[in-house]
Protein backbone atom coordinates (compact mmCIF):
# COMPACT_ATOMS: atom_id res chain seq x y z
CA UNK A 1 8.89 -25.43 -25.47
CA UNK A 2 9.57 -21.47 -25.84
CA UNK A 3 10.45 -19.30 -23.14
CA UNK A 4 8.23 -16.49 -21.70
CA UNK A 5 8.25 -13.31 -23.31
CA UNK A 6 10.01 -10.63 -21.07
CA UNK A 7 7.23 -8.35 -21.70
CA UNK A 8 4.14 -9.99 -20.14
CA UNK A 9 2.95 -8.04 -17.87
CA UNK A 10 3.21 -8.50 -13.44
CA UNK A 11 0.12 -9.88 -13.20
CA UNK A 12 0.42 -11.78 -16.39
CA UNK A 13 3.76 -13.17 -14.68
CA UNK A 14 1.99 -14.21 -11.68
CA UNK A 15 -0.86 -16.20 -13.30
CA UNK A 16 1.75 -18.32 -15.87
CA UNK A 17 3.66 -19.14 -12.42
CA UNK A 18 0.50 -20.38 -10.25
CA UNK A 19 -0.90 -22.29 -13.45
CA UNK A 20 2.59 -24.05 -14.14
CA UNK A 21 3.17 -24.96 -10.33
CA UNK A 22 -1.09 -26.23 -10.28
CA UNK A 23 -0.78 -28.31 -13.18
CA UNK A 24 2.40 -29.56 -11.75
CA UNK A 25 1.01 -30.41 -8.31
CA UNK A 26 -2.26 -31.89 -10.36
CA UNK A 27 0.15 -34.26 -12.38
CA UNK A 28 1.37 -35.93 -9.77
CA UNK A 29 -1.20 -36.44 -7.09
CA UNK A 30 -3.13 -38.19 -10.32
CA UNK A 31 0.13 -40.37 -9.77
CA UNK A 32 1.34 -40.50 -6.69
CA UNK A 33 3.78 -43.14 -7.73
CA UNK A 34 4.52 -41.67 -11.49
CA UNK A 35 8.54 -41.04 -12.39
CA UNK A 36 7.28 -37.15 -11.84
CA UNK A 37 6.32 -37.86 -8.67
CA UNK A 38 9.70 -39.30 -7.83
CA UNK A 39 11.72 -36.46 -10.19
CA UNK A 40 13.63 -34.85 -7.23
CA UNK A 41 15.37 -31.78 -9.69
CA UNK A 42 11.70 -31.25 -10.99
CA UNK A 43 10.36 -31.05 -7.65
CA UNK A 44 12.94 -28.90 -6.42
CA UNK A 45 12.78 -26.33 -9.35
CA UNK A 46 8.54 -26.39 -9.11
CA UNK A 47 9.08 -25.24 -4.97
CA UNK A 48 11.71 -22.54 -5.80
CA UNK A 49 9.26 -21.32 -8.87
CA UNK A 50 5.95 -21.58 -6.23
CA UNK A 51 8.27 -19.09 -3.58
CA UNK A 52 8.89 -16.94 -6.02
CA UNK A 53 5.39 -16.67 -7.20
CA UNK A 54 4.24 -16.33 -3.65
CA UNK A 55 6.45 -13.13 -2.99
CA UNK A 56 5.21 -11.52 -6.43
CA UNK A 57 1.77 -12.49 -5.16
CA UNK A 58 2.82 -10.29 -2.16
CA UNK A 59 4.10 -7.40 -4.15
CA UNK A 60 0.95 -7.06 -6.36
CA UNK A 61 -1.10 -7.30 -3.42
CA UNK A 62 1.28 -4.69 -1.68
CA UNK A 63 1.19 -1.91 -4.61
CA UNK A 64 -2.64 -1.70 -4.98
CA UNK A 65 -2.71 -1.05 -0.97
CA UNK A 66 -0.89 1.55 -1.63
CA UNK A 67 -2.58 2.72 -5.06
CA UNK A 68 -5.71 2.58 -2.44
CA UNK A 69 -4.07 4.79 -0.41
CA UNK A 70 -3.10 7.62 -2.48
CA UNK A 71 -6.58 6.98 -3.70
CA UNK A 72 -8.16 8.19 0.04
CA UNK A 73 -5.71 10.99 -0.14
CA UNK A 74 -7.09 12.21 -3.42
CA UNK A 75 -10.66 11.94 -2.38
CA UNK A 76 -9.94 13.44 0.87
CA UNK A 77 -8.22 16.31 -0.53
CA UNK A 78 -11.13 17.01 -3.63
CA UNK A 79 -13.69 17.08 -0.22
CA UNK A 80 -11.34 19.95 1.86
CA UNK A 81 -10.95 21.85 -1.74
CA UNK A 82 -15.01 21.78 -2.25
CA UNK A 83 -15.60 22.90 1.42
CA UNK A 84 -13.47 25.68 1.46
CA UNK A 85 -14.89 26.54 -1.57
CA UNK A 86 -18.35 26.60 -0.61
CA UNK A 87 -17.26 28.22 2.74
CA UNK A 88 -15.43 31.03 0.60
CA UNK A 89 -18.52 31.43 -1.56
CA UNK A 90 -21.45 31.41 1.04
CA UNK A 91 -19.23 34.20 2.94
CA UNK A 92 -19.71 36.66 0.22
CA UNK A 93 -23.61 36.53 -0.54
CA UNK A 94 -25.18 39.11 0.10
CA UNK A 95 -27.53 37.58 2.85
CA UNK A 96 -26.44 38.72 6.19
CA UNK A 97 -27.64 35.62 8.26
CA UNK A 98 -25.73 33.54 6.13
CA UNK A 99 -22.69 35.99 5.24
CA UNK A 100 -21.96 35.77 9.40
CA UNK A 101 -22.18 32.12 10.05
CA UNK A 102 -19.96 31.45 6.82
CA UNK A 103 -17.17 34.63 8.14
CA UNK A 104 -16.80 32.60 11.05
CA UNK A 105 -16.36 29.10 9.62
CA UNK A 106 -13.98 31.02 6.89
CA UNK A 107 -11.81 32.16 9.83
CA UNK A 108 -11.47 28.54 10.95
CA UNK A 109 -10.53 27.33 7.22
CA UNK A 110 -8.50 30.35 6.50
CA UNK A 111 -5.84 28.39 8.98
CA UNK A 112 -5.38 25.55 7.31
CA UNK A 113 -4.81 27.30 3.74
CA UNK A 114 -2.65 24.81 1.88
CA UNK A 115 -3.61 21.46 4.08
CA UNK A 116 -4.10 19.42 0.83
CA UNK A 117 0.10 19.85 0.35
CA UNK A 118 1.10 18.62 4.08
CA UNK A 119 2.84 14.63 4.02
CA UNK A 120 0.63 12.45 4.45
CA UNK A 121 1.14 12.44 7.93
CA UNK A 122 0.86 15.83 8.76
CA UNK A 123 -2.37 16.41 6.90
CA UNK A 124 -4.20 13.91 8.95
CA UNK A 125 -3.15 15.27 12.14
CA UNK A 126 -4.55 18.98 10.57
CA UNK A 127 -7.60 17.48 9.16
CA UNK A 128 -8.82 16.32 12.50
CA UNK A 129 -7.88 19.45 14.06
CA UNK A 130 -10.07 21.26 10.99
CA UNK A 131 -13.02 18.98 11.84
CA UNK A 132 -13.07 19.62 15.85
CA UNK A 133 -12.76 23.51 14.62
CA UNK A 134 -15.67 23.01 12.35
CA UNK A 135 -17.71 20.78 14.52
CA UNK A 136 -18.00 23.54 17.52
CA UNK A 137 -19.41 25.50 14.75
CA UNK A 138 -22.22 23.12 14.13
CA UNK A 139 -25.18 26.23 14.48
CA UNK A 140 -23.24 28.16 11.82
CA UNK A 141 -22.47 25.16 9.45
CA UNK A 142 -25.84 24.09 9.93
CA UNK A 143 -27.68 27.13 8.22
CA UNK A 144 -25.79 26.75 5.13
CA UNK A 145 -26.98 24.38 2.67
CA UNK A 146 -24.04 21.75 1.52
CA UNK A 147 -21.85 22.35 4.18
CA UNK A 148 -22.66 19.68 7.09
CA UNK A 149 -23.05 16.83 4.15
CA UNK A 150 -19.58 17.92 3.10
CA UNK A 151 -17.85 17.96 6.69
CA UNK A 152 -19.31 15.01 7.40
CA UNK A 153 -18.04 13.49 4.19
CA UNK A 154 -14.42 14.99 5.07
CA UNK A 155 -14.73 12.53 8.23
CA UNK A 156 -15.69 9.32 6.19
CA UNK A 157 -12.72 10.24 4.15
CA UNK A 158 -10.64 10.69 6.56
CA UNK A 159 -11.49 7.73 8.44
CA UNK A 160 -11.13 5.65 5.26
CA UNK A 161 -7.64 6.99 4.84
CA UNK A 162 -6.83 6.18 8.56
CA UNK A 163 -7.74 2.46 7.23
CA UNK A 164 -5.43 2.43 4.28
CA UNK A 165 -3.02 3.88 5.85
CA UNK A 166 -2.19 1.02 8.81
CA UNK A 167 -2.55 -1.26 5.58
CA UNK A 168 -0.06 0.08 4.09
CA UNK A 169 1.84 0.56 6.97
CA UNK A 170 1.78 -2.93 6.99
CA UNK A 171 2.75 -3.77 3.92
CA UNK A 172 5.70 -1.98 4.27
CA UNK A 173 6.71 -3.37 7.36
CA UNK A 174 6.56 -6.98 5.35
CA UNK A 175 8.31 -5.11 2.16
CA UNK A 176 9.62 -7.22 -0.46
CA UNK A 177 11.49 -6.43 -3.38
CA UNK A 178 9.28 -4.81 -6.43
CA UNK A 179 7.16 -6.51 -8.16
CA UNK A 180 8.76 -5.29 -11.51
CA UNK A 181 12.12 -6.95 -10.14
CA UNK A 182 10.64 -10.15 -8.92
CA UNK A 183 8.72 -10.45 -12.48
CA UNK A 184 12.09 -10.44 -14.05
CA UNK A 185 13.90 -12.26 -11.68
CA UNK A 186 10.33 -15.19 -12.05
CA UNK A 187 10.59 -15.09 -15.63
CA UNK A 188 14.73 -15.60 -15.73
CA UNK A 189 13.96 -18.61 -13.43
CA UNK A 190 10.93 -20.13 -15.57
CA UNK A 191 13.44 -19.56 -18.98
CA UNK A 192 16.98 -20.41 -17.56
CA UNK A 193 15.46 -23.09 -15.27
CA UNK A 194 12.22 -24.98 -16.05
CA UNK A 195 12.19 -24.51 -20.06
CA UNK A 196 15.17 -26.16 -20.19
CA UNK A 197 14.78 -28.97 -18.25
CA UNK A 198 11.79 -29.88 -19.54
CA UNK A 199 12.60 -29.53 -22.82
CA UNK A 200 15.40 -31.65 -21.91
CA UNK A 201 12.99 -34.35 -20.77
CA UNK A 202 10.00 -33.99 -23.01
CA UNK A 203 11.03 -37.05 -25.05
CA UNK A 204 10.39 -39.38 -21.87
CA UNK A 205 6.64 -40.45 -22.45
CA UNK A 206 5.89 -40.10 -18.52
CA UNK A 207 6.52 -36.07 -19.04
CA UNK A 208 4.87 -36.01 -22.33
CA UNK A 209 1.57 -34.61 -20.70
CA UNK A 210 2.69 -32.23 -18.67
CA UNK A 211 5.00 -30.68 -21.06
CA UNK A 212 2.26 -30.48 -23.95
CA UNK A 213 -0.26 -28.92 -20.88
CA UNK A 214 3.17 -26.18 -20.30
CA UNK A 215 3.60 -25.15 -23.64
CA UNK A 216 -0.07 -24.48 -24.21
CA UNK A 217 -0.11 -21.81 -20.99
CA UNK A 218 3.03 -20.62 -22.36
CA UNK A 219 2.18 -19.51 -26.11
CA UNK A 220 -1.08 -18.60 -24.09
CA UNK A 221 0.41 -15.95 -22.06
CA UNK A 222 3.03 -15.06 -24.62
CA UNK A 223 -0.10 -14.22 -26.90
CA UNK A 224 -1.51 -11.93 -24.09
CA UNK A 225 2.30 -10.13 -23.74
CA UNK A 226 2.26 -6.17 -24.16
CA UNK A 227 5.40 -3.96 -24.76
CA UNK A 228 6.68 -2.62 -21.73
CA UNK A 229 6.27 1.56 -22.83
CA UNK A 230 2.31 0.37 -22.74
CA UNK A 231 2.10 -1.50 -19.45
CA UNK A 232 0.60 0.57 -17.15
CA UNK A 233 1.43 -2.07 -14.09
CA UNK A 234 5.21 -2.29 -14.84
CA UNK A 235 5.46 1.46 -15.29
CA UNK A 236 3.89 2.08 -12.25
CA UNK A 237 5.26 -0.91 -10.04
CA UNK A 238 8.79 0.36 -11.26
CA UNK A 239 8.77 3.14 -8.91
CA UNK A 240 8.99 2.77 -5.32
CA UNK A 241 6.06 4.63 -3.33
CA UNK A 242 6.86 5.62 0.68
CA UNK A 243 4.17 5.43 2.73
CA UNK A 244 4.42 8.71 5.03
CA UNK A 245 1.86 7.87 7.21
């Protein structure tokens, strides 16, 4: 049996280590009674290769809460840029109805001139300040076309971000290690750990099943395996992201 390629991706490191523990738990509650069943070491290495998966699990799960929450930022951020924008623009056309109601919403954005910068934070705390600004403005915002659909977009953004943001806060709080280190510390354990042994014990016909089944998923997801310089997950999983929220 070969060992897993270093290379595989995270989530390709996750999948090889549910599928190996499944087929293992399969095997033996087909025989409850079988010698792997009653193979303590076996069992042992199988419940230290299952926690391991479970806190990679955890890790994945952790950096795409907080891949969704940069994503909020960006779209909240892309909405302030478009409103100021249109605020900017309306203020100089040369309708005086509409020049007037934009001068006075472009003295309430003119504050908050470089928002999109602020921590994370900071910019939600100035955001809903913007909005209650913008709001008691309603009969100005209201005779220029655009502007209402984009302040009330601002607040579903904002709101969104709100809801990323305690997820991530609680991800953090339950932080882990990477999930670039616990690939390679998962695949160290599957190679220096379960290869051997059951290479080791292949010969014995009561593991012959099960270690035919392992080498399958192995070559498998050794197949799949991508250098590292082209794996977008492990690039990006390398780094540690704060949450400033």
């Amino acid at each position: 049996m070969k060992k897993v390629k270093t290379n595989i991706r995270i989530t390709a490191a996750d999948t090889i280590s549910d599928t190996l523990v499944r087929l293992y738990k399969t095997a033996v509650e087909s025989e409850p009674d079988g010698t792997l069943a009653k193979d303590s070491v076996l069992a042992a290495i199988i419940a230290e290769l299952e926690s391991l998966s479970a806190l990679l699990t955890t890790a994945i799960n952790r950096d795409k809460i907080l891949t969704s929450l940069e994503d909020a930022d960006t779209t909240r951020d892309t909405l302030i840029s478009e409103l100021f924008k249109l605020i900017a623009g309306y203020s100089v056309i040369p309708v005086a109805a509409k020049q007037q109601a934009a001068q006075k919403l472009l003295a309430v954005t003119a504050k908050y001139t470089g928002i999109t910068s602020s921590r994370y934070a900071e910019e939600s705390s100035l955001i809903e300040s913007l909005l209650e600004e913008l709001t008691a403005l309603s009969d100005q915002s209201a005779q220029l076309e655009g502007v209402d659909e984009l302040i009330a977009s601002l607040r579903s953004a904002q709101d969104a971000f709100n809801t990323a943001s305690d997820a991530a806060t609680s991800a953090q709080t339950s932080r882990t290690d990477s999930a670039y280190a616990l690939k390679k510390q998962l695949i160290a354990f599957i190679n220096t750990r379960l290869v051997p042994y059951m290479n080791a014990v292949t010969p014995l016909d009561a593991y012959a099943d099960i270690a035919a089944k392992y080498e399958k998923e192995i070559d498998n997801i050794n197949e799949l395996a991508t250098t590292k310089t082209s794996s977008s997950d492990d690039s990006s999983s390398a780094t540690t992201t704060t949450t400033e929220a």
